[in-house]
N, C-alpha and C. Protein backbone atom coordinates (compact mmCIF):
# COMPACT_ATOMS: atom_id res chain seq x y z
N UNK A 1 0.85 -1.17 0.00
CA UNK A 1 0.00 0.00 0.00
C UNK A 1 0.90 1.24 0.00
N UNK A 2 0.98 2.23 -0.83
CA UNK A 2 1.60 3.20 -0.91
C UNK A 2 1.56 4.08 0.01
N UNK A 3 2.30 4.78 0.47
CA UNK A 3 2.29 5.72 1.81
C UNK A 3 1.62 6.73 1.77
N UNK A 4 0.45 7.37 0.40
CA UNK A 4 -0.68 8.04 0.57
C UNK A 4 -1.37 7.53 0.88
N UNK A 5 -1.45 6.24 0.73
CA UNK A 5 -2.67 5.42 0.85
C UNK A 5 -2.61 5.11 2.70
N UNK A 6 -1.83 4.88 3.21
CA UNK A 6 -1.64 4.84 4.59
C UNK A 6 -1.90 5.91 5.61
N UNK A 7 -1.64 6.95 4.63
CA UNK A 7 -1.46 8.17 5.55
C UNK A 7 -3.03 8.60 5.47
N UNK A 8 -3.55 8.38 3.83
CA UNK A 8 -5.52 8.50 4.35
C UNK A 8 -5.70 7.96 5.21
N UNK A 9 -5.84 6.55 4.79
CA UNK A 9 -6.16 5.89 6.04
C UNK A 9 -6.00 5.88 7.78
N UNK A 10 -4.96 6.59 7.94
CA UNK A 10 -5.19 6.96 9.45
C UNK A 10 -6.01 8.35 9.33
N UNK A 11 -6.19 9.08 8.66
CA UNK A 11 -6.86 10.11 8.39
C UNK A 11 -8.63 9.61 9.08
N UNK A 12 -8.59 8.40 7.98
CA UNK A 12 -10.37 8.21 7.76
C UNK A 12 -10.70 7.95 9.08
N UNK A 13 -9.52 7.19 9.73
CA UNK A 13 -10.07 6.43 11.28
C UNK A 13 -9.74 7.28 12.10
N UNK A 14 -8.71 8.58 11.95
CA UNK A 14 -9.24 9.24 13.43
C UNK A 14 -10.28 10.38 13.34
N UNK A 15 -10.36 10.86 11.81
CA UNK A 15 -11.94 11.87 11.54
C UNK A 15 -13.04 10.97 12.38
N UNK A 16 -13.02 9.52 12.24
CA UNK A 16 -13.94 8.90 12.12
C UNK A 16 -14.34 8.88 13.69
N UNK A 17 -13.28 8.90 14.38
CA UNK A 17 -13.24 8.31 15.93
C UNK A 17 -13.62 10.25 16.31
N UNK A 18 -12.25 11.01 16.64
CA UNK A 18 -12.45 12.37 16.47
C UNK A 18 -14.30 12.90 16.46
N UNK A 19 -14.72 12.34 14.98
CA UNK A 19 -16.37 13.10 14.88
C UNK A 19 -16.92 12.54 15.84
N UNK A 20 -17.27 11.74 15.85
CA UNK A 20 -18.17 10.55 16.90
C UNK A 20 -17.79 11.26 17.80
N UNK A 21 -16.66 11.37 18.56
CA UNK A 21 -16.68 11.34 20.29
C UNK A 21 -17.11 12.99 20.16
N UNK A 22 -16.71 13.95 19.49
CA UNK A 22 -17.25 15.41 19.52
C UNK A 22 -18.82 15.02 19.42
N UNK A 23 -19.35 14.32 18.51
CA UNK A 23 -20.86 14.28 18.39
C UNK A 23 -21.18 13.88 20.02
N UNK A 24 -21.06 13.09 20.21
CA UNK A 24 -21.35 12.16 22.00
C UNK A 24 -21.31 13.54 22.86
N UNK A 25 -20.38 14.27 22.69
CA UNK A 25 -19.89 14.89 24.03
C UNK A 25 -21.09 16.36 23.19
N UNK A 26 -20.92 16.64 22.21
CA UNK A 26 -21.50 18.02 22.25
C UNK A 26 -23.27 17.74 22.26
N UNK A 27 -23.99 16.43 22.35
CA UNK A 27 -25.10 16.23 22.43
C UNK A 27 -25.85 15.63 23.89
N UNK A 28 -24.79 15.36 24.51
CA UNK A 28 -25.29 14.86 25.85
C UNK A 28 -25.60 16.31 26.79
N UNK A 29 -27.17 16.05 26.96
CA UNK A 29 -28.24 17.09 27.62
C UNK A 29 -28.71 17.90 26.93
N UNK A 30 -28.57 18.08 25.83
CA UNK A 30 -29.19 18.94 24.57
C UNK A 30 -29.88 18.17 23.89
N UNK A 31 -31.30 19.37 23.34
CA UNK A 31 -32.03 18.96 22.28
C UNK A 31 -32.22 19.87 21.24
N UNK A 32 -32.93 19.82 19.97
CA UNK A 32 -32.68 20.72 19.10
C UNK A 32 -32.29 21.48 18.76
N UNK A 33 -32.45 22.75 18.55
CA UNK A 33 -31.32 24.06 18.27
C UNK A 33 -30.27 23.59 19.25
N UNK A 34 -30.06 23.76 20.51
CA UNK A 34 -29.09 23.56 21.40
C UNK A 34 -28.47 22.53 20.71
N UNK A 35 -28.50 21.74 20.70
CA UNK A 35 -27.90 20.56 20.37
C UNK A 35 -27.04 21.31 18.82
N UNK A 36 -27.57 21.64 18.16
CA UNK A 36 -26.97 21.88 16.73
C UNK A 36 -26.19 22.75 16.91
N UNK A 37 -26.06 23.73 17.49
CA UNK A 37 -25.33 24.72 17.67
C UNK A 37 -24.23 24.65 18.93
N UNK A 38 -24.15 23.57 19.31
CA UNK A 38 -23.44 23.26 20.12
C UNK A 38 -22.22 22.77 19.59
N UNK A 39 -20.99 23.83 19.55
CA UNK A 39 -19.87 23.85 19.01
C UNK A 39 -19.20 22.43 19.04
N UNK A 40 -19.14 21.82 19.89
CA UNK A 40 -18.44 20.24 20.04
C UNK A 40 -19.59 19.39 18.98
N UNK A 41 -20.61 19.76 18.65
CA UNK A 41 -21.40 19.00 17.46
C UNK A 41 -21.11 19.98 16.16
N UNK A 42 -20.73 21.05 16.02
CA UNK A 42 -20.46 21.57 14.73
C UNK A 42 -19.17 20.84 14.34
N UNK A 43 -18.35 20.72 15.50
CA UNK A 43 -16.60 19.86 15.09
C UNK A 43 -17.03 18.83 14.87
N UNK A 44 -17.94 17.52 15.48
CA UNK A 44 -17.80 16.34 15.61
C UNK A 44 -18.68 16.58 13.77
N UNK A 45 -19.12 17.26 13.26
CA UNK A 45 -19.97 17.23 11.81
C UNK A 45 -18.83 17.60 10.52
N UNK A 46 -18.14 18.66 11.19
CA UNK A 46 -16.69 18.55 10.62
C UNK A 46 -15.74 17.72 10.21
N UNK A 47 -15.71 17.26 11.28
CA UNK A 47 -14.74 16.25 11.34
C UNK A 47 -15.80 15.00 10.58
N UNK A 48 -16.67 14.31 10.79
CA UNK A 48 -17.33 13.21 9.92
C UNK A 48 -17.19 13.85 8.62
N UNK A 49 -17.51 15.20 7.89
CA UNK A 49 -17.20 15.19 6.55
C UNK A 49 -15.97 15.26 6.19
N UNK A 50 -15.18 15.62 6.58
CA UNK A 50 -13.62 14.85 6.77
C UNK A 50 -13.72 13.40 6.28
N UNK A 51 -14.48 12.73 7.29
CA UNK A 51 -14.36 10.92 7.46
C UNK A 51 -14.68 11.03 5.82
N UNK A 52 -15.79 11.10 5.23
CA UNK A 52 -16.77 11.39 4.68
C UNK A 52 -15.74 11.60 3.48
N UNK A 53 -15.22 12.26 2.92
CA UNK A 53 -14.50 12.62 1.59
C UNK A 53 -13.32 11.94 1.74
N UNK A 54 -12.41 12.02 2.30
CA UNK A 54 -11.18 10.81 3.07
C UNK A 54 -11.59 9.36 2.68
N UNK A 55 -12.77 8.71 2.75
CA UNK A 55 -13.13 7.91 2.98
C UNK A 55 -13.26 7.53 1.28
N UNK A 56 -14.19 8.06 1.02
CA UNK A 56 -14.58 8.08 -0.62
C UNK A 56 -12.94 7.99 -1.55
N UNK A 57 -12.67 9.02 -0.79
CA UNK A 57 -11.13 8.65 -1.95
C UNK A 57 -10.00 7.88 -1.86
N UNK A 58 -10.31 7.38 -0.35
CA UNK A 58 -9.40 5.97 -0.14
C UNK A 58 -10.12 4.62 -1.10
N UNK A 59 -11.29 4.68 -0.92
CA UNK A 59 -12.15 3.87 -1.73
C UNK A 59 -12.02 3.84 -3.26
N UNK A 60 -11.44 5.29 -3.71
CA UNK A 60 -11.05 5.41 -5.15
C UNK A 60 -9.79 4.41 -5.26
N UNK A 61 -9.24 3.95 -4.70
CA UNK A 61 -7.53 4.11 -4.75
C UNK A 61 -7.26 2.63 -4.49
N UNK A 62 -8.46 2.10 -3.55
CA UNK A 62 -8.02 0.66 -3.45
C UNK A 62 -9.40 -0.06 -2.99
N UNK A 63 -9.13 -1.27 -3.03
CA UNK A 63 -10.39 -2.22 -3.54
C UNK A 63 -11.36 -2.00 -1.85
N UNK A 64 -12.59 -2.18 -2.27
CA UNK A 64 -13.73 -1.74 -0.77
C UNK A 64 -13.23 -3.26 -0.20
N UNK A 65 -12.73 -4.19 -0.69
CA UNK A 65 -13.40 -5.37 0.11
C UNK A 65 -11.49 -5.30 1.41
N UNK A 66 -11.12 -4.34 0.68
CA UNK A 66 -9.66 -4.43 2.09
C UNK A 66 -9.84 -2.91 2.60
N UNK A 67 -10.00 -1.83 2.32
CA UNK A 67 -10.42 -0.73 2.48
C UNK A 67 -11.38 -0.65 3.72
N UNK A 68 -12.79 -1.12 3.77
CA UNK A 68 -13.32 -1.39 4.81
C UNK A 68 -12.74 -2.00 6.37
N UNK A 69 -12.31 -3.15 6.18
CA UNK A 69 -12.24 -3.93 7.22
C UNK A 69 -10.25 -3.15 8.23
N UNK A 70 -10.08 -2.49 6.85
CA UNK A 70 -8.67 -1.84 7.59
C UNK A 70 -9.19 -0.85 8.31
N UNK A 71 -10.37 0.10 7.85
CA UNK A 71 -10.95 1.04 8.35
C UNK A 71 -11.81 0.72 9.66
N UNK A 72 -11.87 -0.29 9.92
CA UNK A 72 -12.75 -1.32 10.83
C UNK A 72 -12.27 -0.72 12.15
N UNK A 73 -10.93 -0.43 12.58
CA UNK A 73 -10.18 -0.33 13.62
C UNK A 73 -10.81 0.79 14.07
N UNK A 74 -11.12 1.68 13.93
CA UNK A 74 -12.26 3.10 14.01
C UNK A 74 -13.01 2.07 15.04
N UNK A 75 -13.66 1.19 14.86
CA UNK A 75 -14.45 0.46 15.69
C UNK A 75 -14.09 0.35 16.55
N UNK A 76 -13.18 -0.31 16.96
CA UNK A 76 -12.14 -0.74 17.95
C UNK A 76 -11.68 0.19 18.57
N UNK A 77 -11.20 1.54 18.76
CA UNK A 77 -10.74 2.37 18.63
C UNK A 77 -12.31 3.58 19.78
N UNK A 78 -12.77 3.78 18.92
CA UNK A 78 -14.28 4.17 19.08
C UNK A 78 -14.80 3.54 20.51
N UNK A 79 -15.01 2.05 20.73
CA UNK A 79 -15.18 1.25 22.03
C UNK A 79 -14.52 1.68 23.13
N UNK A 80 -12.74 1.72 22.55
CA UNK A 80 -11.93 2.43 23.99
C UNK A 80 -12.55 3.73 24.28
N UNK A 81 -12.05 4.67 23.26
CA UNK A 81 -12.55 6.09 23.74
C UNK A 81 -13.73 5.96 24.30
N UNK A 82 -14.51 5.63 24.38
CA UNK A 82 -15.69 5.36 24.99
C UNK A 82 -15.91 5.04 26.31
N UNK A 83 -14.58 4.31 26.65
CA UNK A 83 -15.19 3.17 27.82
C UNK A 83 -13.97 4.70 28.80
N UNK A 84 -13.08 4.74 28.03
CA UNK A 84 -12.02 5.47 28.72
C UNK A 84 -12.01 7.42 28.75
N UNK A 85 -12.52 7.48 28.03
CA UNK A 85 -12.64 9.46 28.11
C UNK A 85 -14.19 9.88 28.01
N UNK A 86 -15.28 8.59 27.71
CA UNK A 86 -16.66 9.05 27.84
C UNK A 86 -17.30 8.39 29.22
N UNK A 87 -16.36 7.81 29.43
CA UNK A 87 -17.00 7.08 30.57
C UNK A 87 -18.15 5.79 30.64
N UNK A 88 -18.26 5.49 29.21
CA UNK A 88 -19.07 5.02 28.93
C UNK A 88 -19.22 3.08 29.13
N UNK A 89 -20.32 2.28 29.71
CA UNK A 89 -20.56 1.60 30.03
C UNK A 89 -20.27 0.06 28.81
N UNK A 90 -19.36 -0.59 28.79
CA UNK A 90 -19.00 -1.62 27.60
C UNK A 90 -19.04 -2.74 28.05
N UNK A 91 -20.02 -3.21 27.63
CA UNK A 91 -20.60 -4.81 28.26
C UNK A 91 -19.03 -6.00 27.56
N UNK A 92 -19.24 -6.97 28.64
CA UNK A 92 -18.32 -8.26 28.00
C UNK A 92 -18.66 -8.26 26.34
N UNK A 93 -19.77 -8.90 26.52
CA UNK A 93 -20.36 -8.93 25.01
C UNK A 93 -20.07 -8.28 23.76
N UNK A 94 -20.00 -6.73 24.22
CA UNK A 94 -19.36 -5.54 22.92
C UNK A 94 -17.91 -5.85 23.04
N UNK A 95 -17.13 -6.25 24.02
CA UNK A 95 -15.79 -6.38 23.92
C UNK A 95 -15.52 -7.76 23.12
N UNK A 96 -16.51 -8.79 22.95
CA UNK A 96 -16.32 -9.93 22.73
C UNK A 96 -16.31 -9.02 20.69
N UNK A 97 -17.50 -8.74 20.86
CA UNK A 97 -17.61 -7.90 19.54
C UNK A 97 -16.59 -7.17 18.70
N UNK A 98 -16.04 -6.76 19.19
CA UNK A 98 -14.31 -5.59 19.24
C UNK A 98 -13.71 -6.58 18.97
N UNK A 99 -13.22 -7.59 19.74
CA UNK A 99 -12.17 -8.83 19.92
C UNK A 99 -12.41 -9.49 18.06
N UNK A 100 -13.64 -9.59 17.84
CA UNK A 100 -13.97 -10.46 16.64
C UNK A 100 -13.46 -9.36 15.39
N UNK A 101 -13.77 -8.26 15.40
CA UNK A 101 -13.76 -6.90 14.30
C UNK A 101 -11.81 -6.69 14.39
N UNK A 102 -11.24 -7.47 15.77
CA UNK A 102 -9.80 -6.96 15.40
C UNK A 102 -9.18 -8.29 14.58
N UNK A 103 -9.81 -9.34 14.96
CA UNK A 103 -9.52 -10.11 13.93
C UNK A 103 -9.55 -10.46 12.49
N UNK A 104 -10.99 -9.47 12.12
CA UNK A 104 -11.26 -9.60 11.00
C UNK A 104 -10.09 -8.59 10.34
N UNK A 105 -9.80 -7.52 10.90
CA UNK A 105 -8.94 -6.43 10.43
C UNK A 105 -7.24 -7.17 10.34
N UNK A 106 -6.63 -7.81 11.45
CA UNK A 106 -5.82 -8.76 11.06
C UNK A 106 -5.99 -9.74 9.75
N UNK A 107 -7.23 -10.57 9.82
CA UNK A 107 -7.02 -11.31 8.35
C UNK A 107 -7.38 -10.69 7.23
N UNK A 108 -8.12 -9.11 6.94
CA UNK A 108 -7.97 -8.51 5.73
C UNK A 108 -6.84 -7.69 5.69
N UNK A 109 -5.78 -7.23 6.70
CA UNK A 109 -4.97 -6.96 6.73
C UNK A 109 -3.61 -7.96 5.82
N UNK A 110 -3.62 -9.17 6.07
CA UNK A 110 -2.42 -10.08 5.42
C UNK A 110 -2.95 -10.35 4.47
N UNK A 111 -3.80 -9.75 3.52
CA UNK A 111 -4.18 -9.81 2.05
C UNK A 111 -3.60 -8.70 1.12
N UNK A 112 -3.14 -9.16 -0.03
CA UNK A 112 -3.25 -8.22 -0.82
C UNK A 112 -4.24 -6.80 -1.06
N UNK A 113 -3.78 -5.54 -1.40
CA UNK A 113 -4.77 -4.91 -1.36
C UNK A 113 -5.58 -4.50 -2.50
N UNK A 114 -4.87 -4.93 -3.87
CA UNK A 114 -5.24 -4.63 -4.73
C UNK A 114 -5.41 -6.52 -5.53
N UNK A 115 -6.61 -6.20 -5.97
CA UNK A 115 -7.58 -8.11 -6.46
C UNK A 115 -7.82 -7.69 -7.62
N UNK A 116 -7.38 -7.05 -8.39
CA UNK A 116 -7.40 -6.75 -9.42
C UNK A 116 -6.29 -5.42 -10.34
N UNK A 117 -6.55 -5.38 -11.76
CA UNK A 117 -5.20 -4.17 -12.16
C UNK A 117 -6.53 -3.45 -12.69
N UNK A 118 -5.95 -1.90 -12.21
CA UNK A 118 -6.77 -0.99 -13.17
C UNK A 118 -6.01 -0.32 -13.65
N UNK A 119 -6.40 0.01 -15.25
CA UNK A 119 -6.16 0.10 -16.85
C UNK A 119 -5.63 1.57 -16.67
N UNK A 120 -6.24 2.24 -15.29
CA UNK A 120 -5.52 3.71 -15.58
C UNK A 120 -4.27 3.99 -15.32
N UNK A 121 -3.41 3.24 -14.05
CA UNK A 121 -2.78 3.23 -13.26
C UNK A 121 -1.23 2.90 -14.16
């Protein structure tokens, strides 16, 4: 994988982690207007269209079926911050869940990333 291609990719997964936890934190006790205008939800919307275009053009560049599951770690990733700077409650079960999603990211990880040649390249 070429070292643009690496360097999106940590891009996509910490926009990805980054938006989320701004969304969590700038929406907890707010509802409508409040909620929208609540600067930690204008970043965490920021930052997802970040994820959001990052994402799309990593997807240009290399095949969805390894693209995804590398991007998977956002998941993983997402669970900690959660359990550790939101405080948030993570059953055995979701960890059992995490445990399975880091594996899958290990075995699409020792694959090739490109399953095909494209004609432009």
């Amino acid at each position: 994988m070429p070292l643009k291609a690496r360097l999106l990719t940590i891009v996509v997964i910490l926009s990805n982690l980054a938006g989320n936890a701004f969304l969590s934190v700038g929406m907890r006790g707010r509802t409508g207007l409040m909620a929208v205008l609540s600067p930690a939800v204008l970043l965490g919307v920021a930052l997802l269209l970040v994820w959001m275009l990052t994402r799309a053009t990593l997807m240009s560049w290399d095949d969805l079926s390894y693209v995804l599951p590398v991007t998977a770690s956002g998941y993983v990733l997402t669970a900690l911050v959660g359990f550790v700077f939101l405080h948030e409650q993570v059953s055995p079960v979701r960890w059992a869940a995490t445990a399975l999603i880091v594996c899958g990211i290990i075995l699409a990880g020792s694959t090739s990333p490109k399953t095909r040649t494209d004609p432009r390249k």
